[in-house]
C-alpha atoms as a PDB file:
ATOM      1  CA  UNK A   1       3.159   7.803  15.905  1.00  0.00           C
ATOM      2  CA  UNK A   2       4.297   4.252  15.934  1.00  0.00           C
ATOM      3  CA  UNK A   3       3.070   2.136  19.108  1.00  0.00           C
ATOM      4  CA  UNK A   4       6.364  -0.082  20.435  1.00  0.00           C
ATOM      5  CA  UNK A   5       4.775  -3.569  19.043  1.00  0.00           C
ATOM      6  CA  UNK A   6       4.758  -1.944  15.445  1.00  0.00           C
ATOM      7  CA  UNK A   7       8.844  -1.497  16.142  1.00  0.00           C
ATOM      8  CA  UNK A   8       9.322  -4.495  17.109  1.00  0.00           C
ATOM      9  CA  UNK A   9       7.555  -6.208  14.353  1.00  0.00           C
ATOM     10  CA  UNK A  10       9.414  -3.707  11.557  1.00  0.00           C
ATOM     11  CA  UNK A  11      12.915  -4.441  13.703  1.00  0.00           C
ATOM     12  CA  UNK A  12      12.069  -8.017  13.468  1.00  0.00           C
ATOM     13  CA  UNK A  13      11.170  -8.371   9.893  1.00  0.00           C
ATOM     14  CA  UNK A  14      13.839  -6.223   8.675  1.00  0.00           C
ATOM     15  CA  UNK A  15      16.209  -8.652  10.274  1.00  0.00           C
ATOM     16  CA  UNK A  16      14.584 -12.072   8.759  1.00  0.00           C
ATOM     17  CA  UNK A  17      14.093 -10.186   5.601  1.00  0.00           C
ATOM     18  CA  UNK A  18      17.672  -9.494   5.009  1.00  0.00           C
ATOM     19  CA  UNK A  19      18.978 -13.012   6.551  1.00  0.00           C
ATOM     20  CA  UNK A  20      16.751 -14.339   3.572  1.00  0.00           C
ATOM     21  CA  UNK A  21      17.959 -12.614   1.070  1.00  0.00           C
ATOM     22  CA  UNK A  22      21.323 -13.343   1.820  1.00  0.00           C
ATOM     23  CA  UNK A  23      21.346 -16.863   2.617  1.00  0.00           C
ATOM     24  CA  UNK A  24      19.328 -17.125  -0.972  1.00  0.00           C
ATOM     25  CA  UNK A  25      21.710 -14.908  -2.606  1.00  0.00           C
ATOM     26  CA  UNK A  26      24.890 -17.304  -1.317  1.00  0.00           C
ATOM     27  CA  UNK A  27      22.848 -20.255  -2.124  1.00  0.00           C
ATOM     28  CA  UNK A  28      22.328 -18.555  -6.154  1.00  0.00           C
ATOM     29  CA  UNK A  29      25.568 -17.500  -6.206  1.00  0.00           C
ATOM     30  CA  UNK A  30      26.847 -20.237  -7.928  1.00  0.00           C
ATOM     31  CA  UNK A  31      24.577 -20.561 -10.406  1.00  0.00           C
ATOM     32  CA  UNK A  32      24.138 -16.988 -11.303  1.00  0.00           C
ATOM     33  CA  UNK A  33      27.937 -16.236 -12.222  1.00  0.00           C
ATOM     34  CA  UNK A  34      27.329 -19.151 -14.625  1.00  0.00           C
ATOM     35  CA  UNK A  35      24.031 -17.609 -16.334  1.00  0.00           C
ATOM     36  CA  UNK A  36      24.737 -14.067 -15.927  1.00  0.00           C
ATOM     37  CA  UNK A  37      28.358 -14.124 -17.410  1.00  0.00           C
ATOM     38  CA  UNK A  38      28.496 -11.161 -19.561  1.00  0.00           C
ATOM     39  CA  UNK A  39      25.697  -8.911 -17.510  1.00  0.00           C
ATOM     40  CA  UNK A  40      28.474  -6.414 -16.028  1.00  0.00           C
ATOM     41  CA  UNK A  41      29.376  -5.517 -19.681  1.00  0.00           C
ATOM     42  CA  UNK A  42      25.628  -4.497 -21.002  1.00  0.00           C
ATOM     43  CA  UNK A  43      25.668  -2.482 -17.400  1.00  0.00           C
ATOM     44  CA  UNK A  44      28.823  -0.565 -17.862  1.00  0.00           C
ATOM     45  CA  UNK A  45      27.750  -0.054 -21.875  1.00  0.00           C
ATOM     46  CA  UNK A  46      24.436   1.472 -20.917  1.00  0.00           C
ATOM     47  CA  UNK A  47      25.825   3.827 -18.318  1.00  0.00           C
ATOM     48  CA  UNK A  48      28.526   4.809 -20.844  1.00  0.00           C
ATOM     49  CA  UNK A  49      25.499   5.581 -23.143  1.00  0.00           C
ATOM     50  CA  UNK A  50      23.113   7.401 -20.618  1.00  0.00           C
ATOM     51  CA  UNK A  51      26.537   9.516 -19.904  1.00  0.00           C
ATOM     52  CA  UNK A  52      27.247  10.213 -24.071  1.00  0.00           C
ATOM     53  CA  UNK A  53      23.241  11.100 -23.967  1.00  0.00           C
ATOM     54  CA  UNK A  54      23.574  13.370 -20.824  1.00  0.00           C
ATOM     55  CA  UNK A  55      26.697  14.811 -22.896  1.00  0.00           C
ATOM     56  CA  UNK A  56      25.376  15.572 -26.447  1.00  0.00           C
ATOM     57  CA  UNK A  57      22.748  17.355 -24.830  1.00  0.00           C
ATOM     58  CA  UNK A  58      24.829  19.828 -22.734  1.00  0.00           C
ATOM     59  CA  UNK A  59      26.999  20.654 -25.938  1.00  0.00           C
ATOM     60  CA  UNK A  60      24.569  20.818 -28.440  1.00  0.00           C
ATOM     61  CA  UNK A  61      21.049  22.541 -24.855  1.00  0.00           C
ATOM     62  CA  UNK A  62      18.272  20.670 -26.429  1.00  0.00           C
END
């Protein structure tokens, strides 16, 4: 299906790929916990909303 150049390419981008991401991430990190302070709070809200949503419609099987 795949010839063995096209796995080594994929292989060998998945690699660089991900050694990008995280040297930029460690680089960011930094100056994202100083912009994105209060982010983790709107996260947990919403999933405690999707869950009251997912709740109100079992008791009530709209």
């Amino acid at each position: 299906m795949f010839s063995t150049g096209q796995w080594f390419f994929a292989i060998c981008f998945l690699i660089v790929f991900t050694l990008i991401i995280v040297f930029t991430y460690a680089k960011d990190k930094k100056l994202h916990a100083k912009n994105y302070k209060g982010v983790k709070w709107v996260g947990i809200f919403f999933i405690i909303f999707i869950i009251i949503l997912f709740c109100i419609k079992f008791f009530f099987k709209i």
